[in-house]
C-alpha atoms as a PDB file:
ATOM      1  CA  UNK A   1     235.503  41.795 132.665  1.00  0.00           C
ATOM      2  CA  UNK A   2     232.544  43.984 133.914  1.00  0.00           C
ATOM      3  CA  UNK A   3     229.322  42.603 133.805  1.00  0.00           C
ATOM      4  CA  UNK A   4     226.233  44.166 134.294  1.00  0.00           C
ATOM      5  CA  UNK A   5     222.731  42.624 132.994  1.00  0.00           C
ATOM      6  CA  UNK A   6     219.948  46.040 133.152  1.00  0.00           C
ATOM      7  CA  UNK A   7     216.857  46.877 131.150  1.00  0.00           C
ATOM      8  CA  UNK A   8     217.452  48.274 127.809  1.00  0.00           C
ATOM      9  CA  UNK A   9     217.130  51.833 127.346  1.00  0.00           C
ATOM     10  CA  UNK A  10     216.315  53.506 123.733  1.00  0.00           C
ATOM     11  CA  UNK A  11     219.849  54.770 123.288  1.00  0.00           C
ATOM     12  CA  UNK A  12     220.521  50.961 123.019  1.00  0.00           C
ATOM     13  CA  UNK A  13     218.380  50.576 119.603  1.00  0.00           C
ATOM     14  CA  UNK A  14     221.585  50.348 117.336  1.00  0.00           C
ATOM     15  CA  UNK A  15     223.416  48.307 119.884  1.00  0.00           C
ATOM     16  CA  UNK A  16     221.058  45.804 119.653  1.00  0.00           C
ATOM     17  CA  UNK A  17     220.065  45.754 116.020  1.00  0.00           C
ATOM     18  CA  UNK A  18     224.132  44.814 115.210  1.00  0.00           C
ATOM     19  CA  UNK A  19     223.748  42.294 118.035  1.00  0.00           C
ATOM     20  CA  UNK A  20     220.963  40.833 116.323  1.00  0.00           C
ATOM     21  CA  UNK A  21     222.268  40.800 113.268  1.00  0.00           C
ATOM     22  CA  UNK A  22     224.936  38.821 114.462  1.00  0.00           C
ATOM     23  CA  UNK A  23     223.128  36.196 116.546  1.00  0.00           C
ATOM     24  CA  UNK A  24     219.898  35.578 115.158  1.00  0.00           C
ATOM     25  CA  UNK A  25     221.377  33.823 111.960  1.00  0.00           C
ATOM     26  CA  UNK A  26     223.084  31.351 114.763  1.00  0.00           C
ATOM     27  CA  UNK A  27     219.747  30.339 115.502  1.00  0.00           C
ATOM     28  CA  UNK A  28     218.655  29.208 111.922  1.00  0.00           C
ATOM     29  CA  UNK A  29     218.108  25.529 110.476  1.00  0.00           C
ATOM     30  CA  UNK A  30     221.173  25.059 107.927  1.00  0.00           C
ATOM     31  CA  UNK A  31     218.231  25.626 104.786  1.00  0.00           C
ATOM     32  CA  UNK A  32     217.326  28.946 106.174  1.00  0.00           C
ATOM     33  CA  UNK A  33     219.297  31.465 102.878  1.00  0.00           C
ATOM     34  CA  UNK A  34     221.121  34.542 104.020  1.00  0.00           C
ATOM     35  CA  UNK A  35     219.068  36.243 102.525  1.00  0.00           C
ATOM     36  CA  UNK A  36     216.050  35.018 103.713  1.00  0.00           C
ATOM     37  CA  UNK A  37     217.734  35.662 107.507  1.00  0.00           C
ATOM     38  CA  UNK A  38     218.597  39.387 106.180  1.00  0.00           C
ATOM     39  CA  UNK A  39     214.865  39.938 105.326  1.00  0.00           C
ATOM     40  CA  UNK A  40     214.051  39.052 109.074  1.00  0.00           C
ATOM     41  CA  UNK A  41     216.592  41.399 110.430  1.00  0.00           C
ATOM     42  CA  UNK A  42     215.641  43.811 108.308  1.00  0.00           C
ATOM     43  CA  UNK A  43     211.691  43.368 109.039  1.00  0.00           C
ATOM     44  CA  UNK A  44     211.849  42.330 112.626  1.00  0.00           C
ATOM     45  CA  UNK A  45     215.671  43.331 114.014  1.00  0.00           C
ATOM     46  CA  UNK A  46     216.503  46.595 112.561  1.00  0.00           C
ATOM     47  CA  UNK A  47     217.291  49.810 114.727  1.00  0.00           C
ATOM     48  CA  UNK A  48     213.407  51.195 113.978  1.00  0.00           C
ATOM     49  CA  UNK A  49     212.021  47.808 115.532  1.00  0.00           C
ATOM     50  CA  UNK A  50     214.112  47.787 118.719  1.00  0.00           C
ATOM     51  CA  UNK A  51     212.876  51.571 119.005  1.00  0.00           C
ATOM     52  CA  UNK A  52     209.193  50.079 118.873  1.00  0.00           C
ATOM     53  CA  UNK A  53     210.381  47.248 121.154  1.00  0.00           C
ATOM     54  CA  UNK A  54     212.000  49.396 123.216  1.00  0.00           C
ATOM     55  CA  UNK A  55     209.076  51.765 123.642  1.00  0.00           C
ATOM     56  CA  UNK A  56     206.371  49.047 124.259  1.00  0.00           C
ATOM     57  CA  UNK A  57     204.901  48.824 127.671  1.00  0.00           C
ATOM     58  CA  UNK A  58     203.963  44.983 127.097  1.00  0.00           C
ATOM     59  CA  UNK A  59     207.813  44.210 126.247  1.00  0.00           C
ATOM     60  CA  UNK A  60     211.212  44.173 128.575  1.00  0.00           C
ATOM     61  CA  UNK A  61     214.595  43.764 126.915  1.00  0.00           C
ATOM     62  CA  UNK A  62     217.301  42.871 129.170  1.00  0.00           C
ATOM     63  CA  UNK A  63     220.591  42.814 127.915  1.00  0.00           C
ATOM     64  CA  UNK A  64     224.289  41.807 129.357  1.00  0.00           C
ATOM     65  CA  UNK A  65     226.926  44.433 128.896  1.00  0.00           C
ATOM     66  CA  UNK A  66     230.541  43.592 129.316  1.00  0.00           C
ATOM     67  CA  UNK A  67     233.380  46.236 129.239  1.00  0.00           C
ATOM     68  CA  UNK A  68     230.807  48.495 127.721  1.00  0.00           C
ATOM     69  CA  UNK A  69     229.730  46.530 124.844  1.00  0.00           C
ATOM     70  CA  UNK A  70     226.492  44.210 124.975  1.00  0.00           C
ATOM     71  CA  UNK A  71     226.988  40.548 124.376  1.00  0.00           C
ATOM     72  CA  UNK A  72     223.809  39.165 124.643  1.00  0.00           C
ATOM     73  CA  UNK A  73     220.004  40.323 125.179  1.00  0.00           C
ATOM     74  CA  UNK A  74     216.396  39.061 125.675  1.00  0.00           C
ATOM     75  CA  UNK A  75     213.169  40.153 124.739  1.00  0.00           C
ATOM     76  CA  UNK A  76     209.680  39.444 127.119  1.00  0.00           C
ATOM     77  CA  UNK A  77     206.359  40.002 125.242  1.00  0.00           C
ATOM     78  CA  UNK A  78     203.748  40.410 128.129  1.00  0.00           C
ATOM     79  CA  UNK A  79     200.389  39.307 126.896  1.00  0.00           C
ATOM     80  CA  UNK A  80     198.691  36.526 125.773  1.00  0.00           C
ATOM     81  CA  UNK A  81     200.157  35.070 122.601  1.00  0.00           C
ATOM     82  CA  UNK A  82     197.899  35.029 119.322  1.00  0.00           C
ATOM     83  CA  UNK A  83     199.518  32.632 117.127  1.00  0.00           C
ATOM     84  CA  UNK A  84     196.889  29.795 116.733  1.00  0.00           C
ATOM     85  CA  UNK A  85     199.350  26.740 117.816  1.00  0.00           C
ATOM     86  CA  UNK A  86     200.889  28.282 120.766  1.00  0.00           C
ATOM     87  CA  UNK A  87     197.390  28.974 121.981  1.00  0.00           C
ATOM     88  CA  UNK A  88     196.221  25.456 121.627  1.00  0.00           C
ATOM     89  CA  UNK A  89     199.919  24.575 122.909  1.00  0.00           C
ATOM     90  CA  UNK A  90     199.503  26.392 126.048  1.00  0.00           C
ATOM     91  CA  UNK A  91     195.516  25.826 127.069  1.00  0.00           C
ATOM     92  CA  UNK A  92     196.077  25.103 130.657  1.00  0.00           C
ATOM     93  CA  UNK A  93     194.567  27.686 132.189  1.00  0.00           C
ATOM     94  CA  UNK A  94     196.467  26.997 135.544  1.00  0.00           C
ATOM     95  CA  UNK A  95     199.564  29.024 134.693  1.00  0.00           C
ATOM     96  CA  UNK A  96     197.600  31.939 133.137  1.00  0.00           C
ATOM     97  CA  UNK A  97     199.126  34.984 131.922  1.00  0.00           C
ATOM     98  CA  UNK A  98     201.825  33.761 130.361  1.00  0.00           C
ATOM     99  CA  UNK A  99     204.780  35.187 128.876  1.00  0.00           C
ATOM    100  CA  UNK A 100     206.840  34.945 125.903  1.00  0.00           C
ATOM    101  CA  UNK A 101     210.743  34.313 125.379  1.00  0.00           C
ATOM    102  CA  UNK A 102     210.414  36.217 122.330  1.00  0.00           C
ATOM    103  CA  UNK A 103     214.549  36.819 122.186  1.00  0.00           C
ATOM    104  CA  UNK A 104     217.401  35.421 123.959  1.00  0.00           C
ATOM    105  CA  UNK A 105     220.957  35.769 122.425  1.00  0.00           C
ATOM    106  CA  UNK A 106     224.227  35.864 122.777  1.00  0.00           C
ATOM    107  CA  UNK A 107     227.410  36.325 120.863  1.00  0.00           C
ATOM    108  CA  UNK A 108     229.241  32.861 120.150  1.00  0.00           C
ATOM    109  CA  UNK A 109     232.372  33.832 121.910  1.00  0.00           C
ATOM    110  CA  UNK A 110     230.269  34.394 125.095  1.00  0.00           C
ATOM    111  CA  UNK A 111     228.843  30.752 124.203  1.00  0.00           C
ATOM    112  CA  UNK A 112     229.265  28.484 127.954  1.00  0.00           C
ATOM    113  CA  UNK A 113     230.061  31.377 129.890  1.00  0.00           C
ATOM    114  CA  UNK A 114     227.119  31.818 131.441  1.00  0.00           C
ATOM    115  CA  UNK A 115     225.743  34.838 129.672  1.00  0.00           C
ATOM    116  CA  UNK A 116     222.603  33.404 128.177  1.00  0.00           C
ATOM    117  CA  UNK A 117     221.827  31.374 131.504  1.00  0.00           C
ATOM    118  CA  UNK A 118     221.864  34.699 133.402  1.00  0.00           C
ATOM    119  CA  UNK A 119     219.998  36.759 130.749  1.00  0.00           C
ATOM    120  CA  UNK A 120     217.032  33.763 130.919  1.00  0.00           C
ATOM    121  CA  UNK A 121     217.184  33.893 134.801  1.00  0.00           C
ATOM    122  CA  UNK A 122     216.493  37.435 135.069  1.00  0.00           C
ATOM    123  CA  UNK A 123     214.006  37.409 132.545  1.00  0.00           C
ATOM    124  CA  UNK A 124     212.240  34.338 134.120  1.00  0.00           C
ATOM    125  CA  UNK A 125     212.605  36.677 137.333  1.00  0.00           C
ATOM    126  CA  UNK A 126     211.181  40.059 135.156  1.00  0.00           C
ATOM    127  CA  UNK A 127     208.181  37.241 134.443  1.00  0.00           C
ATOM    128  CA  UNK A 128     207.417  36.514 137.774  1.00  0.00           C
ATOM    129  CA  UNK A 129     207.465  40.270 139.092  1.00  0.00           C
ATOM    130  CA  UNK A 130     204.524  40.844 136.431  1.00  0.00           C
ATOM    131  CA  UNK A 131     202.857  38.171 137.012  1.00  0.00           C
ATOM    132  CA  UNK A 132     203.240  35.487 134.305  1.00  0.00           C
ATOM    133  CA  UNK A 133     202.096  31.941 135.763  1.00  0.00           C
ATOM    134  CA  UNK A 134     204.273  30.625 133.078  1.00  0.00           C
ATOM    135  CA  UNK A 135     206.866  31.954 129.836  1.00  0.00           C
ATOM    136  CA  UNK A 136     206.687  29.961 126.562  1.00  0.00           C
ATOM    137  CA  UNK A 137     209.356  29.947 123.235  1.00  0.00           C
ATOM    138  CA  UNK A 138     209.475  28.813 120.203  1.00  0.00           C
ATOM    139  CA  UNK A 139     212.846  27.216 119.081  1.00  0.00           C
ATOM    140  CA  UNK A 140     213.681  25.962 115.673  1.00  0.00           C
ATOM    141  CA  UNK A 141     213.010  21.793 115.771  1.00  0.00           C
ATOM    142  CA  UNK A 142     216.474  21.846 114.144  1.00  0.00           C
ATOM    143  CA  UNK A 143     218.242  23.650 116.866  1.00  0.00           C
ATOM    144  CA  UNK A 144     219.432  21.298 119.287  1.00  0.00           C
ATOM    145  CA  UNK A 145     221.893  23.137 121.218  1.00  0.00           C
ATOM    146  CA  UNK A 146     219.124  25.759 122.090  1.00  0.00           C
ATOM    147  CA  UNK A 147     216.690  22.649 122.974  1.00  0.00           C
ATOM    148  CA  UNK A 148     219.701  21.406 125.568  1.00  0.00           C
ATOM    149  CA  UNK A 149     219.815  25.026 126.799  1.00  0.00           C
ATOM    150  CA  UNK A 150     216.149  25.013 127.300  1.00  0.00           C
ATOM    151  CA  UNK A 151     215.851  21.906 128.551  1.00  0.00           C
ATOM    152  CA  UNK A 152     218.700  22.838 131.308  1.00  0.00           C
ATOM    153  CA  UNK A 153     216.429  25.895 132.191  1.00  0.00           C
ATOM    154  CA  UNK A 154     213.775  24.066 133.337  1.00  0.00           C
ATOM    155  CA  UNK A 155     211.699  24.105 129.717  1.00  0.00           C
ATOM    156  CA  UNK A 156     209.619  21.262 128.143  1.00  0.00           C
ATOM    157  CA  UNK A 157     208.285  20.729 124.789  1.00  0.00           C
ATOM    158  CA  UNK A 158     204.272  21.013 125.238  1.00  0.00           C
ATOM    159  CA  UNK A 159     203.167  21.685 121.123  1.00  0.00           C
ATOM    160  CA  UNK A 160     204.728  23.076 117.622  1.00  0.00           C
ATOM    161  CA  UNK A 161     203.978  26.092 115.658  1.00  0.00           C
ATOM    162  CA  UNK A 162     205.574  27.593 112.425  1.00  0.00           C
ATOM    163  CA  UNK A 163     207.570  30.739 111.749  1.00  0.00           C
ATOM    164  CA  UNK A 164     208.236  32.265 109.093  1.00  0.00           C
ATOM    165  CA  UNK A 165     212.258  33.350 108.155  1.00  0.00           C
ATOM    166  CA  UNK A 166     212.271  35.529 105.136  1.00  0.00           C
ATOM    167  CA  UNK A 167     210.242  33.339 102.314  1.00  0.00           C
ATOM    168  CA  UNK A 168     210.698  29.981 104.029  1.00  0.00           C
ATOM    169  CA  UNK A 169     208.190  28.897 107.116  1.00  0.00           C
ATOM    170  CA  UNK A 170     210.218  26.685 109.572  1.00  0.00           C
ATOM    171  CA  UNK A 171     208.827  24.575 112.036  1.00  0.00           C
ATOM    172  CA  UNK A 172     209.266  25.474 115.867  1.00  0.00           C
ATOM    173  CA  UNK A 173     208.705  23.669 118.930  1.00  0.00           C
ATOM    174  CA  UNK A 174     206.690  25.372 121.416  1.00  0.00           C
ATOM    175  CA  UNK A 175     208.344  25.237 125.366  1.00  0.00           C
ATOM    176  CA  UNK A 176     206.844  25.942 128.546  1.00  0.00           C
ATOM    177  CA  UNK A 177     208.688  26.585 131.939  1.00  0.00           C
ATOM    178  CA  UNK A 178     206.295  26.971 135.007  1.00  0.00           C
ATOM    179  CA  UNK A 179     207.174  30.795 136.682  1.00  0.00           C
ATOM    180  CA  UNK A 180     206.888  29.575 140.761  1.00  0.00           C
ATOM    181  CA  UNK A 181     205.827  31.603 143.462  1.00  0.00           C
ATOM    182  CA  UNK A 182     202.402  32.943 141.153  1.00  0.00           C
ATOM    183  CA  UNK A 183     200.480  29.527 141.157  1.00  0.00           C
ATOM    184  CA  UNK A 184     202.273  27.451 143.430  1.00  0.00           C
ATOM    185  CA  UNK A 185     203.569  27.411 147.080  1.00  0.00           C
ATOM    186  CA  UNK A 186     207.706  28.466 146.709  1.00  0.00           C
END
């Protein structure tokens, strides 16, 4: 199987929206409705928001393609994050800018194959090259398999925040990895 992990182009927009339409439900505590998770897709995941995403100089979407199709993808939001909790989650000035993990999927059959541990290394790289001193995530507090995943990747739990799915606000966990070589000796 060809591999290739590159920076999403706009001709990936639909690509991605049926990707995320089939991952981001994985990702959901068992209480989150279908249709709640189909109102976020719709809002947040649809073709016309990768576009946006895809066109915004403060965001990189990676994504890994295999035999021409892409299996997974992540999304890096440059900037300093303006949701209240992450703010006060993440007031350590030493590891300023930071960087969210705003995305990182991958299709379930690709599950412990190593495409979402490549995805976050190159986007932990894609960090470092513009200069985040740290990248943060929310994960659901229900998710445990992503927490392991996280937790693998060198992430810790440093504060909580909500987000909402649809009608229902679920409760996150905010994580913190350290990006070396910006505020420390490598």
């Amino acid at each position: 199987m060809d591999a290739v992990i590159r920076r999403a182009a706009p001709a990936d927009a639909a690509a991605l929206h049926v990707l995320a339409a089939a991952t981001f439900p994985l990702a959901c505590p068992p209480e989150s409705t279908p249709a709640d998770q189909r109102a976020f897709i719709e809002a947040h995941l649809s073709e016309a928001s990768f576009q946006t995403y895809l066109t915004d100089p403060h965001r990189v979407l990676l994504v890994d393609e295999r035999d021409q199709q892409l299996v997974g993808y992540t999304m890096l939001v440059l900037g300093e994050p303006t949701d209240a909790d992450v703010r006060a989650a993440l007031d350590d000035d030493a590891a300023r800018p930071a960087a969210e993990l705003s995305k990182c999927y991958a299709l379930p059959a690709t599950h412990g194959t190593g495409v979402a541990a490549g995805l976050l290394e190159e986007t932990v790289a894609e960090a470092r090259r513009r200069g985040a001193g740290r990248v943060w995530l929310g994960v659901n507090q229900q998710n445990a398999r992503a927490q392991r995943f996280y937790a693998k990747h060198g992430f810790s739990v440093v504060g909580e925040k909500r987000f909402r799915v649809g009608r229902r606000l679920e409760s996150d966990y905010v994580l913190v990895r350290d990006v070396p070589g910006i505020h420390s000796q490598e």
